[in-house]
Protein backbone atom coordinates (compact mmCIF):
# COMPACT_ATOMS: atom_id res chain seq x y z
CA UNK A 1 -92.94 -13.20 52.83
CA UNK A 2 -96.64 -12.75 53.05
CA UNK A 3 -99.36 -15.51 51.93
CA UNK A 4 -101.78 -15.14 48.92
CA UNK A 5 -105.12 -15.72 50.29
CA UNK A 6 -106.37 -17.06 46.84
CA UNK A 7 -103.59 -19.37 46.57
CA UNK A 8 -104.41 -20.95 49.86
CA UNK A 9 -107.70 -21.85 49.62
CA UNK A 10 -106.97 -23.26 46.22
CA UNK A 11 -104.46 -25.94 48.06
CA UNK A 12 -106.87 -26.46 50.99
CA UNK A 13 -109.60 -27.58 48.02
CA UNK A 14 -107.06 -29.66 46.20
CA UNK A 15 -106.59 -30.99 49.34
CA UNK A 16 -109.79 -32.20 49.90
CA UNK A 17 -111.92 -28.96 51.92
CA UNK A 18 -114.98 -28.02 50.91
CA UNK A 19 -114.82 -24.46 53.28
CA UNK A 20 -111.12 -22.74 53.59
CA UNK A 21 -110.97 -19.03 55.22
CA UNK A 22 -107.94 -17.03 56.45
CA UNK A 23 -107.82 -14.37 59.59
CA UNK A 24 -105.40 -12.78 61.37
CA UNK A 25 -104.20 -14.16 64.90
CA UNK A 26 -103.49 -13.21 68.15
CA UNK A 27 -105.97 -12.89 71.27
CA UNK A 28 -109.69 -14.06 71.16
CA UNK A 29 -112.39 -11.87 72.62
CA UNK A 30 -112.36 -11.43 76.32
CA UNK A 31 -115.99 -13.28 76.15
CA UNK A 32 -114.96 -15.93 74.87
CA UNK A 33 -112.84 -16.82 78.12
CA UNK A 34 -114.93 -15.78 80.97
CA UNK A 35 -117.77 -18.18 79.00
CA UNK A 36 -115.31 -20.60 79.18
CA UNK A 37 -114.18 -20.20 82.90
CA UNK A 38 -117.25 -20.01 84.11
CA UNK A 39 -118.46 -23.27 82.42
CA UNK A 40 -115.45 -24.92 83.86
CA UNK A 41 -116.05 -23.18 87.41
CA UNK A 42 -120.03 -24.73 87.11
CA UNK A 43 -118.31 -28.30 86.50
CA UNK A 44 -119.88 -27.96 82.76
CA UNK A 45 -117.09 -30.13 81.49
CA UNK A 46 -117.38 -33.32 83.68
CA UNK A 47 -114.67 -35.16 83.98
CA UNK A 48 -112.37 -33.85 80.83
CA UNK A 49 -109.73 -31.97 83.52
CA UNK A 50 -107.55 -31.48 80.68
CA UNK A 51 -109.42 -28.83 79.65
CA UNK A 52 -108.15 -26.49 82.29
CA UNK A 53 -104.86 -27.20 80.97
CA UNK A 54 -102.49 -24.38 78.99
CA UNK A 55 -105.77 -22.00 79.26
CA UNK A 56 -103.60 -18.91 78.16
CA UNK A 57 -102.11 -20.42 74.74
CA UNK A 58 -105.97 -21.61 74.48
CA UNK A 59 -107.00 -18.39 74.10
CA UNK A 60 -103.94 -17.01 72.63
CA UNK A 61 -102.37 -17.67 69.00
CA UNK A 62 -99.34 -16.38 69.87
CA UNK A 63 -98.25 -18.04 72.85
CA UNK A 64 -99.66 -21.65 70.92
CA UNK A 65 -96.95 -20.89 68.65
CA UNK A 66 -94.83 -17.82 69.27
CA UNK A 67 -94.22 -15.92 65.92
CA UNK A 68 -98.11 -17.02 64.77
CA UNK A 69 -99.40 -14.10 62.79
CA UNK A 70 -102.36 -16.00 60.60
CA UNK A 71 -104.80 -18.80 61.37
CA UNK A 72 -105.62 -20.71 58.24
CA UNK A 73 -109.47 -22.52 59.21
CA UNK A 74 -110.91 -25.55 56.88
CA UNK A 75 -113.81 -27.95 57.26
CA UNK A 76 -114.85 -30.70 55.39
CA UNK A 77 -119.12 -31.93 55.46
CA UNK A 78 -119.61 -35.60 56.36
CA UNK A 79 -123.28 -37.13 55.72
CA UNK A 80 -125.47 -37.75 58.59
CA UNK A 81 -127.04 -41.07 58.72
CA UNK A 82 -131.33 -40.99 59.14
CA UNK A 83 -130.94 -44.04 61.54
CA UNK A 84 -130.26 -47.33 61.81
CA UNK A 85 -127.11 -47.42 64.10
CA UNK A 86 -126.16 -46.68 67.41
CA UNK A 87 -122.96 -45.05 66.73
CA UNK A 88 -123.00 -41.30 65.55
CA UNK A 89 -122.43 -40.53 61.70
CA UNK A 90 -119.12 -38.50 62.11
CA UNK A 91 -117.62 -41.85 63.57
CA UNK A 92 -119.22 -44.41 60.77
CA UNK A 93 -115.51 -43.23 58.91
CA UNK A 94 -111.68 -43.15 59.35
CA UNK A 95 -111.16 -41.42 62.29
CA UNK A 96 -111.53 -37.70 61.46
CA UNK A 97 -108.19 -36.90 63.52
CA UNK A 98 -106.12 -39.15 60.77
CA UNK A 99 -108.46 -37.23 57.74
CA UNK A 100 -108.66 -34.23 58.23
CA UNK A 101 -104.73 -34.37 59.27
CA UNK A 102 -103.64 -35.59 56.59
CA UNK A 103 -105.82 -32.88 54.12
CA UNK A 104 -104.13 -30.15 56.84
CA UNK A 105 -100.72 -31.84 56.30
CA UNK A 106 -101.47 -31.70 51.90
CA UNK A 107 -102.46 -28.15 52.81
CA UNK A 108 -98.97 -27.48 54.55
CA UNK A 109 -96.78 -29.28 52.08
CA UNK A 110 -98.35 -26.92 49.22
CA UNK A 111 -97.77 -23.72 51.55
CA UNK A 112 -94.08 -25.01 52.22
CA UNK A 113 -93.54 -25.19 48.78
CA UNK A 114 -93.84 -21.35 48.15
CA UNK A 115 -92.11 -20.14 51.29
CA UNK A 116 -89.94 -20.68 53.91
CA UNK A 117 -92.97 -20.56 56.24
CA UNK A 118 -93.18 -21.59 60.09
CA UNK A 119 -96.49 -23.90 60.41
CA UNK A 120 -98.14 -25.57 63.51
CA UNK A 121 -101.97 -27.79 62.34
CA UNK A 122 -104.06 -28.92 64.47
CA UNK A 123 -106.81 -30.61 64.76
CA UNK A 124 -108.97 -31.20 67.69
CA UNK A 125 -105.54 -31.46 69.06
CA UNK A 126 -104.21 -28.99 70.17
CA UNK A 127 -105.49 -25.90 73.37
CA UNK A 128 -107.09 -23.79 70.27
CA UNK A 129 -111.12 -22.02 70.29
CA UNK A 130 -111.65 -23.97 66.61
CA UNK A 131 -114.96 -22.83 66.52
CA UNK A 132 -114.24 -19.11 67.46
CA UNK A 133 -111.32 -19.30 64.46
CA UNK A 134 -113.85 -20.75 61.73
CA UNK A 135 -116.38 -17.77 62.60
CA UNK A 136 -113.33 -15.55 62.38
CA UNK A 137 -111.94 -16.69 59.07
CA UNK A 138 -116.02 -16.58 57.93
CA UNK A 139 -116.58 -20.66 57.60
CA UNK A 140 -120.31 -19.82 58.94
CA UNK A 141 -121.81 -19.03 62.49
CA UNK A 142 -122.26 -20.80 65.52
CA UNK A 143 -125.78 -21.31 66.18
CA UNK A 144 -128.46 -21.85 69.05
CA UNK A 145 -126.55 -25.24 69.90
CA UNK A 146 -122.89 -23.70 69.56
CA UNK A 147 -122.45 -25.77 66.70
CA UNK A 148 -120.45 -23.95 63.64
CA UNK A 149 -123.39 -23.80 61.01
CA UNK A 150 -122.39 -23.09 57.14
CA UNK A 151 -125.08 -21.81 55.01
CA UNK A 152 -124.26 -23.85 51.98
CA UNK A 153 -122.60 -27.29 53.78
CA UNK A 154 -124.85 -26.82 57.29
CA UNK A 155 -123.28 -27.76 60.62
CA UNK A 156 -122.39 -31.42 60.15
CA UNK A 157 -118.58 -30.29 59.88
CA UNK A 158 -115.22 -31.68 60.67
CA UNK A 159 -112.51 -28.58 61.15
CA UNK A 160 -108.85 -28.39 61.67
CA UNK A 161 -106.75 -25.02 60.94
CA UNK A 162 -103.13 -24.01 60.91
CA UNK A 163 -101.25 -21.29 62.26
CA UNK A 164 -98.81 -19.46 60.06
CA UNK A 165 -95.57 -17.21 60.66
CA UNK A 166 -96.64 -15.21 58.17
CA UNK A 167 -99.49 -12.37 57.41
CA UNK A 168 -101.84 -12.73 54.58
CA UNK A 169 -102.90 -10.65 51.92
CA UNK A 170 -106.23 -9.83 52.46
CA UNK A 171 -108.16 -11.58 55.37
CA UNK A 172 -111.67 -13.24 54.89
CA UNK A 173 -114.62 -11.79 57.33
CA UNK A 174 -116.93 -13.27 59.40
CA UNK A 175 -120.03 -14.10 58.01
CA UNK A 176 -123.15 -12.15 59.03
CA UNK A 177 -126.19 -13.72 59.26
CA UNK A 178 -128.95 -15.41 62.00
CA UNK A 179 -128.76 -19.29 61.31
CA UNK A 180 -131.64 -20.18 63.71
CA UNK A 181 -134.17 -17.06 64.53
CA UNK A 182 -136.84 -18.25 66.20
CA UNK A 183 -135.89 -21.80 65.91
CA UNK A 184 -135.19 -24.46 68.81
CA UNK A 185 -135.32 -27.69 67.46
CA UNK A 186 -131.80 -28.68 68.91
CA UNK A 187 -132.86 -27.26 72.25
CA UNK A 188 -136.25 -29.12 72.28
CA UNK A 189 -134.69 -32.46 70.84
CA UNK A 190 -131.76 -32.59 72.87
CA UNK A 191 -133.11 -35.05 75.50
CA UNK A 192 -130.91 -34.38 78.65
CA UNK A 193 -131.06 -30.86 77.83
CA UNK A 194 -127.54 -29.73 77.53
CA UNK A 195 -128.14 -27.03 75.21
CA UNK A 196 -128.52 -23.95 76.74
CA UNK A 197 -129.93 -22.07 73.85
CA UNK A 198 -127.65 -19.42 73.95
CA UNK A 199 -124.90 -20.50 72.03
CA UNK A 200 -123.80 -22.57 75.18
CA UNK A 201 -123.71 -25.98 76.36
CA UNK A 202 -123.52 -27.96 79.22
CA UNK A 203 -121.09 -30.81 77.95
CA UNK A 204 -121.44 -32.81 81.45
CA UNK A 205 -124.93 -33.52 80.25
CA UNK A 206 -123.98 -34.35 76.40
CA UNK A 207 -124.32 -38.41 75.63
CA UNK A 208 -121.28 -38.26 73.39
CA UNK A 209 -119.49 -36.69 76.39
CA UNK A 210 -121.23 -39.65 78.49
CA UNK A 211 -120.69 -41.95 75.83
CA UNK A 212 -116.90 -41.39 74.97
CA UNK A 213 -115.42 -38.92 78.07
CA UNK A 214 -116.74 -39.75 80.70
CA UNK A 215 -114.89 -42.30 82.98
CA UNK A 216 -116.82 -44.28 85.38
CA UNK A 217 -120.06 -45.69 85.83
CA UNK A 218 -123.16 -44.06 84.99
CA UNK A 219 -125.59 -42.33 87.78
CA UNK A 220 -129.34 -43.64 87.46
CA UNK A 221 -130.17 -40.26 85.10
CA UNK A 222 -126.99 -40.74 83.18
CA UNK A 223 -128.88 -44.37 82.11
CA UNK A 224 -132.09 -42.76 81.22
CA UNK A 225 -130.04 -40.58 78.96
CA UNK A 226 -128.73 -43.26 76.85
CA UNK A 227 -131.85 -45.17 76.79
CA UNK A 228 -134.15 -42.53 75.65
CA UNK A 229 -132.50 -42.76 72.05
CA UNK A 230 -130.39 -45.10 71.97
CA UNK A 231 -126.86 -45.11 71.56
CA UNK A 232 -123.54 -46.16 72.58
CA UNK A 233 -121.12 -43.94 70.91
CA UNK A 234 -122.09 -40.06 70.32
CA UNK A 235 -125.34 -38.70 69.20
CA UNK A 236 -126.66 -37.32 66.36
CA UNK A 237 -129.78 -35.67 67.48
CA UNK A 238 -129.09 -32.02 67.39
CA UNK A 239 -127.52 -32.35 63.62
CA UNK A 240 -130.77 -34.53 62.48
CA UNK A 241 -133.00 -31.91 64.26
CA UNK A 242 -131.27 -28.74 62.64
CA UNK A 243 -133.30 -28.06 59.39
CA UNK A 244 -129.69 -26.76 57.71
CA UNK A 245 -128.83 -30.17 57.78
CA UNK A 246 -130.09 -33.10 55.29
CA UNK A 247 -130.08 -36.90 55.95
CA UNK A 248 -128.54 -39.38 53.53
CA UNK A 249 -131.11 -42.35 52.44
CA UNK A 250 -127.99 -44.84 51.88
CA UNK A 251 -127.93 -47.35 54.65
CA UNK A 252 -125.42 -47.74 57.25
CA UNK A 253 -122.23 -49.48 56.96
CA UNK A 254 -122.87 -52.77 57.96
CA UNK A 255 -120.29 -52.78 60.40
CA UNK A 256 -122.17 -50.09 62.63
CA UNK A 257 -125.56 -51.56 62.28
CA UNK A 258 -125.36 -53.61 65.10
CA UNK A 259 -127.76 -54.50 68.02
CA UNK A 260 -126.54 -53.54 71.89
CA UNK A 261 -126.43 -56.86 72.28
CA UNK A 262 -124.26 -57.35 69.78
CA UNK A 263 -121.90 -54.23 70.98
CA UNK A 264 -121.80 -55.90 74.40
CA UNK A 265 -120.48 -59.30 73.38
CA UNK A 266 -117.46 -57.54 71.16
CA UNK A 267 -114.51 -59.13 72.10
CA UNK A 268 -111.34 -56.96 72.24
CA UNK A 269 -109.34 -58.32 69.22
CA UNK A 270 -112.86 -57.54 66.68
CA UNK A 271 -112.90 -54.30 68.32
CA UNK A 272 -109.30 -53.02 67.84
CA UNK A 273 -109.64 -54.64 64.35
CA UNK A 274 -112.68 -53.73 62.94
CA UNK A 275 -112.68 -50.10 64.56
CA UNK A 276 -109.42 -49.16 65.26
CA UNK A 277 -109.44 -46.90 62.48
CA UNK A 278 -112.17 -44.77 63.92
CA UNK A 279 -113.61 -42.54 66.63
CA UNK A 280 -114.21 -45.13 67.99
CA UNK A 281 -110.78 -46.27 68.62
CA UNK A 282 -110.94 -43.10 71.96
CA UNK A 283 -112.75 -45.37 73.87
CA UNK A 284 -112.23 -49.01 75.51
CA UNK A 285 -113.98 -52.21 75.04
CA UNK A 286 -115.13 -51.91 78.50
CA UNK A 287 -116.44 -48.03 77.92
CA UNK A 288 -118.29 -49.80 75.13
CA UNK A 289 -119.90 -52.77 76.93
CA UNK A 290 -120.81 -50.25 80.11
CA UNK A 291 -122.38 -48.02 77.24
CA UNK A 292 -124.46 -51.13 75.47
CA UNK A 293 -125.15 -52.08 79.53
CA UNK A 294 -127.15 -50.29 80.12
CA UNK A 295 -129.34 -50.62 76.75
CA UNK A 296 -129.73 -54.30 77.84
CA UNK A 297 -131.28 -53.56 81.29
């Protein structure tokens, strides 16, 4: 039984996407993995190890889910904050792993309900190139920072897809199109320069990765990174300097406009129970006072 490509992206709008495409599976683009290996050989990962883990189904639809003949890509836009908060506007939410789940497990329950289809979602998950899937199924392009940028929604996106037993009628192309010319505003704001300008990035530099993945203390430049814009969960600075992005004027929730200081003192019960439901929840109350730390010094 094949899928209706029509049909689908109805359900993944009912379900609460603002960007659905459909492409085949199967193999990415040899590219694709010797980037990757040779980021992960040049320690441009840090400390996430797991990454090196089930590298052949990462690169490989098939073997992720053996029978997988269609990737089903969505994304949903989330409003970026113009300040005011040292938390990053993705995580100022319900944690986008419960969301964007639960709109991927709507999408699957509509898709069951006209066939006796295999399904696997995922969502930031699972050993899958999201980002090379969403340029496949033609959600937008990845620009100068690597970040997937849509021309109508821009590149503050959460995405989660679904492999299907199943081949569609009619697949959706990628999109072609320059999102960024001449421009380098991420490359030039980023202040620890982990953009690479090519499409790359050095995550080991990244202050979410220093913020959220990184285990340990910080080095004396790993400080300076945090304290040059402030922050002690994520960063927003390559979104807010992108121009296909816009800035909401609403203020922040008042639960995220809080001082370092006031980060630092959390105890672990307010924490768990007045963030738990967040991206915030991926990191400890320790990780957060050694993040607000060294603000305070």
């Amino acid at each position: 039984m094949s899928l209706n490509r029509d049909r689908i992206k109805l359900a993944a709008h009912e379900a609460g996407f603002d960007i659905c495409g459909v492409t085949p599976g199967g193999a990415v683009d040899g590219w694709l993995r010797d980037a990757f290996t040779d980021r992960l050989e040049r320690g441009c990962y840090g400390t996430m190890s797991w990454l090196s883990r089930y590298t052949d189904m990462r690169f490989d639809t098939s073997l992720l889910m053996p029978g997988a003949r269609t990737v089903i890509m969505c994304a949903k836009s989330y409003p970026l904050y113009s300040g005011g908060s040292l938390v990053a506007s993705y995580a100022m939410r319900e944690d986008y792993h419960r969301a964007v789940r639960g709109m991927l497990d709507k999408l699957c329950a509509s898709l069951r309900s006209e066939g006796d289809y295999a399904l696997r979602p995922f969502v930031d998950s699972a050993p899958v190139t999201e980002r090379y899937w969403a340029v496949r199924a033609g959600l937008g392009v990845c620009g100068r920072s690597g970040m997937l940028i849509n021309p109508e929604f821009g590149g503050a996106l959460m995405i989660g897809g679904v492999l299907v037993d199943a081949i569609c009628e009619g697949a959706d192309t990628p999109l072609h199109y320059d999102p960024c010319g001449g421009c380098r505003r991420c490359v030039d704001a980023c202040p620890t320069g982990a953009i690479c300008g090519d499409g790359g990035m050095d995550a080991s530099k990244c202050r979410s990765y220093l913020t959220i993945e990184h285990r340990g203390e910080f080095s004396s430049w790993q400080c300076d990174a945090l304290r040059c814009a402030p922050t002690v969960f994520g960063c927003d600075i390559c979104l807010r300097a992108c121009p296909h992005n816009m800035t909401v004027a609403e203020p922040v929730p008042g639960r995220f406009a809080l001082t370092a200081r006031q980060w630092f003192e959390m105890g672990t019960n307010r924490f768990r129970k007045g963030y738990g439901d967040t991206p915030m929840s991926r990191i400890t109350v320790s990780m957060l006072r050694r993040n607000a730390g060294v603000l305070l010094r």
